[in-house]
Structures are given as C-alpha cells and as structure tokens.
Protein backbone atom coordinates (compact mmCIF):
# COMPACT_ATOMS: atom_id res chain seq x y z
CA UNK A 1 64.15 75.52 134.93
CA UNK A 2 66.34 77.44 132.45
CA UNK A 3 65.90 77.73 128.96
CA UNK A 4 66.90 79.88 126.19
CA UNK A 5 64.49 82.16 123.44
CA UNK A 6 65.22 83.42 120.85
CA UNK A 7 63.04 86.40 119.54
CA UNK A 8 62.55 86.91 116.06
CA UNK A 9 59.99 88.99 114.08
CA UNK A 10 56.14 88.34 115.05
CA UNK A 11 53.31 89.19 113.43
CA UNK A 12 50.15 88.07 115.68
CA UNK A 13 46.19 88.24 114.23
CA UNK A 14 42.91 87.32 116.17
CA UNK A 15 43.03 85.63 119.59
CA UNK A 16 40.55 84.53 121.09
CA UNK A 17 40.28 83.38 124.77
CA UNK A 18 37.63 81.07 126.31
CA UNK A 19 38.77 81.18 129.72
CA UNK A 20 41.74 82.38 132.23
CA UNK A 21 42.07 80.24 134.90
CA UNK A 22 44.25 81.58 138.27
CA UNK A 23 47.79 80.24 137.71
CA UNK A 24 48.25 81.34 134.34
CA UNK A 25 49.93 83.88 131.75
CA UNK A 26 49.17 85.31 128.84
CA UNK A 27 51.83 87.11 127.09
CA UNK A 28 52.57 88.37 124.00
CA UNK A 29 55.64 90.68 123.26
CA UNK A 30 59.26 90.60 125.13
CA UNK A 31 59.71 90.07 128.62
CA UNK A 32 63.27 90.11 130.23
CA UNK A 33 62.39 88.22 133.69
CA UNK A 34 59.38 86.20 134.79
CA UNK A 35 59.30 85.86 138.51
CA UNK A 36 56.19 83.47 139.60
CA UNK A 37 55.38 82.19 143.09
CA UNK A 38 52.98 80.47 144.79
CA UNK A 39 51.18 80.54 148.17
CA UNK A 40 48.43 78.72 149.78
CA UNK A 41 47.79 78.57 153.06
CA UNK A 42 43.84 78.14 153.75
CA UNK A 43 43.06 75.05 155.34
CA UNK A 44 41.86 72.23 152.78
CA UNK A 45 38.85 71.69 154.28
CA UNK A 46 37.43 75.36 153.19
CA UNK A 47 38.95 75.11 149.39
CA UNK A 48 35.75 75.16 147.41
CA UNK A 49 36.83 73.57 143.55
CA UNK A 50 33.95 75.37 141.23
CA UNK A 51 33.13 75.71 138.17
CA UNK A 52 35.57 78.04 135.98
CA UNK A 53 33.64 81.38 134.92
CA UNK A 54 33.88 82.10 131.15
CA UNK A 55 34.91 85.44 129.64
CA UNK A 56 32.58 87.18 128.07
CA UNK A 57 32.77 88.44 124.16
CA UNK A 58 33.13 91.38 123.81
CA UNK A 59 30.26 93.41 122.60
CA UNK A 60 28.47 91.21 124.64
C-alpha cells in the first residue's frame, strides 16, 4: 500500500485510551518510515482468544 501525507500544523488536547490491543499503533507526531510485520507460528490448537485487559486511569 502506498499513500501520500501531508503534514500540516497540529495542535492535539486530551486522549484518552480504553484499550491497546497487540497489532496496533498509536502515533502522534512525524514518522518518516513504518516498517510492520507479522509472525505466528504456534500451533492453532494452543491459541487461547481472551478477554482484552483494559488500561488503567491513571491515578488509579
């Protein structure tokens, strides 16, 4: 996939995040190159799916 950005001015306030999940990016700022890969070689008989763990606020 190719695509084109184009930065201009940003000005960013609160975020809040419920949850990161494995496979994913958060980014805020420039970045010149994003390399991502992906391996997975456990059988799929052992691949336990659970439940997604929350983040916790902060101050918590």
């Amino acid at each position: 996939m190719n695509y084109t950005v184009v930065n201009r001015e940003i000005q960013i306030g609160d975020i809040y995040l419920t949850a990161v999940t494995s496979s994913s990016i958060f980014l805020i700022g420039d970045a010149d190159i994003i390399n991502l890969a992906s391996a997975f070689d456990t059988p799929p008989e052992s691949l336990i799916i659970g439940p997604f763990v929350p983040l916790t606020p902060k101050g918590s």
